[in-house]
Protein backbone atom coordinates (compact mmCIF):
# COMPACT_ATOMS: atom_id res chain seq x y z
CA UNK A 1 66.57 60.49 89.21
CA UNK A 2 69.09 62.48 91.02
CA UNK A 3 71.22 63.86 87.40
CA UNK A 4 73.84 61.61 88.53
CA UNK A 5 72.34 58.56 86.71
CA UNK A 6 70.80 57.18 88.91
CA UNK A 7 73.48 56.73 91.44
CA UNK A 8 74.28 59.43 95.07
CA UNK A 9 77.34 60.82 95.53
CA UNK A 10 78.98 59.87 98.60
CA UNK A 11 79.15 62.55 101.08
CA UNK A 12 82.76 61.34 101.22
CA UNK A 13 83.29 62.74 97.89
CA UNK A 14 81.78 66.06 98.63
CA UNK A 15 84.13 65.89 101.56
CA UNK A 16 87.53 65.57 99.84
CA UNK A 17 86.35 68.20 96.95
CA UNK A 18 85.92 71.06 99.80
CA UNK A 19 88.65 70.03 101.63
CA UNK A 20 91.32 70.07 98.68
CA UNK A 21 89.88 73.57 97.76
CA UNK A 22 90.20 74.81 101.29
CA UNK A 23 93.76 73.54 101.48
CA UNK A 24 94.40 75.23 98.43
CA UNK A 25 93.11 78.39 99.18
CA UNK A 26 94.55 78.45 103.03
CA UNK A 27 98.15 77.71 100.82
CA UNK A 28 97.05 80.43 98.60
CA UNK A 29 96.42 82.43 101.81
CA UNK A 30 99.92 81.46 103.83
CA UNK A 31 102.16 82.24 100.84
CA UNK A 32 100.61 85.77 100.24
CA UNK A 33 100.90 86.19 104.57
CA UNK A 34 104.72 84.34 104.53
CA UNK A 35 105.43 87.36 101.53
CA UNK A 36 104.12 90.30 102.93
CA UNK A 37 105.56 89.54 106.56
CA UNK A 38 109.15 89.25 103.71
CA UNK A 39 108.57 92.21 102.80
CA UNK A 40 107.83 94.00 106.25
CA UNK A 41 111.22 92.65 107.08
CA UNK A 42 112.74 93.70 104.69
CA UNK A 43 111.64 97.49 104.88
CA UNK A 44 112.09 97.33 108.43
CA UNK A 45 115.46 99.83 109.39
CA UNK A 46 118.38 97.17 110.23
CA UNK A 47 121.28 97.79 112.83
CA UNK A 48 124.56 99.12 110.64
CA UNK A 49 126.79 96.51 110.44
CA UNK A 50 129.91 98.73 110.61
CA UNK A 51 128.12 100.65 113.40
CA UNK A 52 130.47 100.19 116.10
CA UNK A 53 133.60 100.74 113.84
CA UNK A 54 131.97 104.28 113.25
CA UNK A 55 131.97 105.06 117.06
CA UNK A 56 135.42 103.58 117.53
CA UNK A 57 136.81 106.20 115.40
CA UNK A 58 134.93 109.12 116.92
CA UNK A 59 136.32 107.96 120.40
CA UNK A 60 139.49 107.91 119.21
CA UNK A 61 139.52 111.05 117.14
CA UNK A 62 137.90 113.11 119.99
CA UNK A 63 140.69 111.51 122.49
CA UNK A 64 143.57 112.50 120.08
CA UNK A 65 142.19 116.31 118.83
CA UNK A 66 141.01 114.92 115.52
CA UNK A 67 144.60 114.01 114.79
CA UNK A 68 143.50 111.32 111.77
CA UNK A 69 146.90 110.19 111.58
CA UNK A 70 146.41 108.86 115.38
CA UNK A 71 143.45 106.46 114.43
CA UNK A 72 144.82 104.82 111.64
CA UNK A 73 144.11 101.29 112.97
CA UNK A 74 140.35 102.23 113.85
CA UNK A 75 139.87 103.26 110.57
CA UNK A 76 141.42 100.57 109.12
CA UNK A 77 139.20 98.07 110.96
CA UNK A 78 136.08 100.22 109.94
CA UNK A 79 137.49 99.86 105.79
CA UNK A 80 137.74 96.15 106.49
CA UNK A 81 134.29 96.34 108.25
CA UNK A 82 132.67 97.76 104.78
CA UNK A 83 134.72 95.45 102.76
CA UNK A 84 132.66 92.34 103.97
CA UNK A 85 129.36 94.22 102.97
CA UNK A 86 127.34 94.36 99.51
CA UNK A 87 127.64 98.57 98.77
CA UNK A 88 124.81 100.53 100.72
CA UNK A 89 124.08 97.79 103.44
CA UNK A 90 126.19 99.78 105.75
CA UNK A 91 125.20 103.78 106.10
CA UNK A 92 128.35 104.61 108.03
CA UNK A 93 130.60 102.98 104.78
CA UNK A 94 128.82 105.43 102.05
CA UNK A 95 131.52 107.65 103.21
CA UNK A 96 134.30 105.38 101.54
CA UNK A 97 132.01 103.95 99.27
CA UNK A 98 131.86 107.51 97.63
CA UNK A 99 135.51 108.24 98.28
CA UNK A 100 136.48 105.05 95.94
CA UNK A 101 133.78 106.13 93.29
CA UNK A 102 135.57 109.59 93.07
CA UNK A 103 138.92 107.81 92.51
CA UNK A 104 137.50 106.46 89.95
CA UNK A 105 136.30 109.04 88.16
CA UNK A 106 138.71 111.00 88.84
CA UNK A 107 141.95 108.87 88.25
CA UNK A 108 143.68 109.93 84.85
CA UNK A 109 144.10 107.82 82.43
CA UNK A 110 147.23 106.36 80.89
CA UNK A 111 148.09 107.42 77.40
């Protein structure tokens, strides 16, 4: 007797059980390769949305003496730039980010 009562398992049988563990653990596998390649993405240093605003500004500050009051509409673009990004996406709009914090904190209050 073979412990199977008598009867042989089909080598089909054996076939299927290996192949439903290997697809298993080759899913098991992809997931944890799909995450960390997330991950790597992720952590990997992004262009600055708002970088180009940034420059506009400096070209027009450095053609007008770093007379703010000339770029007005550069900077303006560069606030509306920030505006359409989740706070800290954008390095270049930590600048205003921190500027609306402080008028915040620092506005008084009514009594």
């Amino acid at each position: 007797m073979d412990g199977n009562g008598g009867r042989e398992l089909s080598p089909k049988v054996g076939c299927i059980a290996v192949h439903i563990h290997t697809t298993s653990v080759l899913s098991s596998l992809l997931v944890l390769m799909i995450s960390d390649m997330v991950k790597l993405f992720l952590d990997m240093p992004q262009k600055d949305p708002c970088q180009k605003q940034a420059c506009e500004i400096q070209k027009c500050l450095q053609a007008n003496n770093y007379m703010e009051s000339k770029c007005q509409a550069v900077i303006q673009e560069l606030r509306k730039c920030c505006a359409r990004y989740p706070k800290g996406r954008s390095l270049v709009c930590s600048g205003f980010e921190n500027e609306e914090e402080e008028k915040l904190t620092l506005k008084p209050t009514a009594k």
